[in-house]
C-alpha atoms as a PDB file:
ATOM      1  CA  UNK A   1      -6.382   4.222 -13.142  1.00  0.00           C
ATOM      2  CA  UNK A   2      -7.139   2.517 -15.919  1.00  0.00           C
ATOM      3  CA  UNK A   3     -10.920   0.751 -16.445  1.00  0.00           C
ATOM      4  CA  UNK A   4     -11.732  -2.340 -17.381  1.00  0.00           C
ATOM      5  CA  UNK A   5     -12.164  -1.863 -21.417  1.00  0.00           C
ATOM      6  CA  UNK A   6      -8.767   0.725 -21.272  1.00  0.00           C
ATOM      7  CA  UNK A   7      -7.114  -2.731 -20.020  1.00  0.00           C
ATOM      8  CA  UNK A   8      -8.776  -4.548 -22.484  1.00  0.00           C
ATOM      9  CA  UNK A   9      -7.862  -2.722 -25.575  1.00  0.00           C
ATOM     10  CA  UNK A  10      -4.161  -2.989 -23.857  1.00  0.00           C
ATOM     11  CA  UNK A  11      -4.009  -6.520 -23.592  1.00  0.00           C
ATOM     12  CA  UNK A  12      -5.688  -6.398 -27.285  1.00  0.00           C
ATOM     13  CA  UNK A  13      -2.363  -4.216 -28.561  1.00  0.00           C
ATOM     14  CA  UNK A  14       0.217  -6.281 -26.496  1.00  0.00           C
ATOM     15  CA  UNK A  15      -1.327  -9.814 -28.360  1.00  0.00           C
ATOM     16  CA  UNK A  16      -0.950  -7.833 -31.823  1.00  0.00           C
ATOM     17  CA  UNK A  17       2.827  -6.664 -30.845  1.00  0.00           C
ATOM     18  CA  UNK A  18       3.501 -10.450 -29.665  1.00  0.00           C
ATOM     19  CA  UNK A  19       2.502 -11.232 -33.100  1.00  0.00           C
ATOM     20  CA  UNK A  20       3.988  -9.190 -34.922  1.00  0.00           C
ATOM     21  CA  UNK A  21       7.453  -9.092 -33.188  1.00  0.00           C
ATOM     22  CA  UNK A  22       7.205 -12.047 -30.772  1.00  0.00           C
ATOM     23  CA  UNK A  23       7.933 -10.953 -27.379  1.00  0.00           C
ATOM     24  CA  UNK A  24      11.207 -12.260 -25.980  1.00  0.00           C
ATOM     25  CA  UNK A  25      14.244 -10.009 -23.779  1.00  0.00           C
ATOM     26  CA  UNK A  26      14.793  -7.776 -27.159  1.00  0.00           C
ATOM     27  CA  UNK A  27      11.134  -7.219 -27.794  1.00  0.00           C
ATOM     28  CA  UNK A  28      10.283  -6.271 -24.472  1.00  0.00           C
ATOM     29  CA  UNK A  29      13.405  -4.354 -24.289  1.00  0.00           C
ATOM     30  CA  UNK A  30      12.654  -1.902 -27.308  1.00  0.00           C
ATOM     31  CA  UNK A  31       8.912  -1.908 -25.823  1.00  0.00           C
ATOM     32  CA  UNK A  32      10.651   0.101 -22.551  1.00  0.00           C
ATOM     33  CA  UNK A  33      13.005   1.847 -24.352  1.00  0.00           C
ATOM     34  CA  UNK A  34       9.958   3.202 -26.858  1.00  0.00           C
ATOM     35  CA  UNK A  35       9.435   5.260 -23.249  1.00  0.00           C
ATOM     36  CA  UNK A  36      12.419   7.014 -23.811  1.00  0.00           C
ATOM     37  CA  UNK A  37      11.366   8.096 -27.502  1.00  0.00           C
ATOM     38  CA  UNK A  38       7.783   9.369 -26.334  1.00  0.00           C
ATOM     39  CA  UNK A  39       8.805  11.184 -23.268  1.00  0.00           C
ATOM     40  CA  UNK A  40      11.438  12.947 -25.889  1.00  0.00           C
ATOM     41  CA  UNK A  41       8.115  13.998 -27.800  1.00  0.00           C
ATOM     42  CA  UNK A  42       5.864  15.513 -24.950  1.00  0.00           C
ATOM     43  CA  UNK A  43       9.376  17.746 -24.208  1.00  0.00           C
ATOM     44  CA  UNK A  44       9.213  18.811 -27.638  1.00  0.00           C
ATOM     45  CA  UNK A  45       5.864  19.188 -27.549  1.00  0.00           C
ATOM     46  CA  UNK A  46       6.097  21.240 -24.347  1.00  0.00           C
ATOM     47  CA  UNK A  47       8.829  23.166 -25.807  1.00  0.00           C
ATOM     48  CA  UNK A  48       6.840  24.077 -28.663  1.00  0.00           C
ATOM     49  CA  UNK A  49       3.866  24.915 -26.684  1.00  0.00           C
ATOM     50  CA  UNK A  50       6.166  27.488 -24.449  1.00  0.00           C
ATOM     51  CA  UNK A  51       7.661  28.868 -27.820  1.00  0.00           C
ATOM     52  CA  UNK A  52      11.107  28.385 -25.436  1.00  0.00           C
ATOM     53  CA  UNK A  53      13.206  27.947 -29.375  1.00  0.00           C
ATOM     54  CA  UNK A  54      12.954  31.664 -30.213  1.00  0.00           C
ATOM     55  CA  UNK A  55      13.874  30.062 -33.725  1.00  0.00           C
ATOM     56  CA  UNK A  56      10.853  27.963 -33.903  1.00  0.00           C
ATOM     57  CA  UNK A  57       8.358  29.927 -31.988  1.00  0.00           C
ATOM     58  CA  UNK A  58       5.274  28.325 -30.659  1.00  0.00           C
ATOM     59  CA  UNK A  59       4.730  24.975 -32.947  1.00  0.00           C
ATOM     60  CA  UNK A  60       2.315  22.772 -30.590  1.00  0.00           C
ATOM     61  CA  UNK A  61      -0.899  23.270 -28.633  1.00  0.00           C
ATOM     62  CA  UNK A  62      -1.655  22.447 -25.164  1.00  0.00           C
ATOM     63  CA  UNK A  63      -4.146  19.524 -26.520  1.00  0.00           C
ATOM     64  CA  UNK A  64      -0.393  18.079 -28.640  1.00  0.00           C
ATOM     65  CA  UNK A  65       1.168  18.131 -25.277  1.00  0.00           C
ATOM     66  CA  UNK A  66      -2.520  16.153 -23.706  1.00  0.00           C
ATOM     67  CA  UNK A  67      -1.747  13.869 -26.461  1.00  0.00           C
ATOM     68  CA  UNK A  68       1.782  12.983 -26.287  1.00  0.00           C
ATOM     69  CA  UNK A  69       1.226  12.100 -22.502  1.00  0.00           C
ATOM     70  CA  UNK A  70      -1.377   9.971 -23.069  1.00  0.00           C
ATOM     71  CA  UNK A  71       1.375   8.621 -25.487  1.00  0.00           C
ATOM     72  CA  UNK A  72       3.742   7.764 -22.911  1.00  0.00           C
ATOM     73  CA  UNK A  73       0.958   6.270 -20.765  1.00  0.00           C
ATOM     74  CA  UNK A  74      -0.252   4.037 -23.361  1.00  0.00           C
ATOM     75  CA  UNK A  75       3.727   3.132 -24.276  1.00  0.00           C
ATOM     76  CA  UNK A  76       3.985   2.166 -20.164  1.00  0.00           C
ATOM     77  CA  UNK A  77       1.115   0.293 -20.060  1.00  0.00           C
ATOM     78  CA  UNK A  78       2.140  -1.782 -23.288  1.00  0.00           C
ATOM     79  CA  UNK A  79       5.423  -2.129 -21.534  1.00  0.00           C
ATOM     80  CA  UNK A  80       4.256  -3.172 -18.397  1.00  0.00           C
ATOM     81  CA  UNK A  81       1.387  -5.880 -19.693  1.00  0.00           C
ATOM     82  CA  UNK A  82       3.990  -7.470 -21.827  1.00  0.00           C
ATOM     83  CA  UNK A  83       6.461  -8.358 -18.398  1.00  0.00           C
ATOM     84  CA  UNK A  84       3.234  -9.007 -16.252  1.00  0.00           C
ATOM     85  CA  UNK A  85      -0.508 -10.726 -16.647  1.00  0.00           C
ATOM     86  CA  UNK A  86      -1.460  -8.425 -13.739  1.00  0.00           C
ATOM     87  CA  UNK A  87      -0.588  -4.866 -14.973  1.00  0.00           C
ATOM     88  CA  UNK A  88      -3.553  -3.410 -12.976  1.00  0.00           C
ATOM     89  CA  UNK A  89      -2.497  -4.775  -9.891  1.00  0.00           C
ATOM     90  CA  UNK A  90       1.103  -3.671 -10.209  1.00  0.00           C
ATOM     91  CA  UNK A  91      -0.630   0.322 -11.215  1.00  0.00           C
ATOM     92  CA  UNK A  92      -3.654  -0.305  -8.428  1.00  0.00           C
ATOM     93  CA  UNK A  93      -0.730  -0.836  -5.685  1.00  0.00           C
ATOM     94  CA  UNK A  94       1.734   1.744  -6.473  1.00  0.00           C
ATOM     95  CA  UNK A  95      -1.201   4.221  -6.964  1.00  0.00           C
ATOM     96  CA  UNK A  96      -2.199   3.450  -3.154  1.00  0.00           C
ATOM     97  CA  UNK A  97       1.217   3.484  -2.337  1.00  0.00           C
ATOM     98  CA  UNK A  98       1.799   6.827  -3.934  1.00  0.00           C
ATOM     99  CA  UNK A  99      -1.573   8.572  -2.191  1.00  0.00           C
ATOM    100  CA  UNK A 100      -0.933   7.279   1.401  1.00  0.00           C
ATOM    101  CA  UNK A 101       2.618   8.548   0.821  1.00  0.00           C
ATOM    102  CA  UNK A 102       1.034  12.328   0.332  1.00  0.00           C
ATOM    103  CA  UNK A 103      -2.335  11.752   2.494  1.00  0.00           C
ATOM    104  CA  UNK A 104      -4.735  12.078  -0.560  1.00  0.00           C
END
């Protein structure tokens, strides 16, 4: 969960993307598919951290894969405040959802 300055500095890098690149259906379609490109980067990361390329060998550390996710998180939440004024509600809600689901 995200605190209160963490949404801030979001809302701070959605209003420089809006003007930058305006944010209509394209905009915020390339925001969601940027997921796509930095989930593709924690599996290489993760791939270079297992050394699973014999070719390559190990090429990343455990703290490139920590960084890559917080990557995609930061990517999401981008996405998600630029469809939605309420982004922490929408993450508050499915977080409950998702912990009464498993009893935690």
């Amino acid at each position: 969960m995200l605190n209160p300055d963490q949404w801030s500095t979001i809302h701070r890098l959605v209003n420089w993307l809006d003007q930058q690149n305006g944010r209509d259906h394209n905009e915020i379609a390339l925001r969601i598919l940027k997921l796509a490109e930095e989930q593709g980067e924690v599996a290489q990361a993760w791939i270079g951290y297992t050394g699973q390329n014999p070719r390559k060998g190990t090429t990343h550390t455990l703290d490139q894969v920590a960084e890559e996710l917080v990557d995609v998180i930061v990517t999401a939440t981008v996405a998600l405040t630029s469809i939605t004024d309420k982004p922490d509600v929408f993450l508050d809600a499915k977080l409950a959802k998702i912990a009464a689901r498993v009893n935690v």
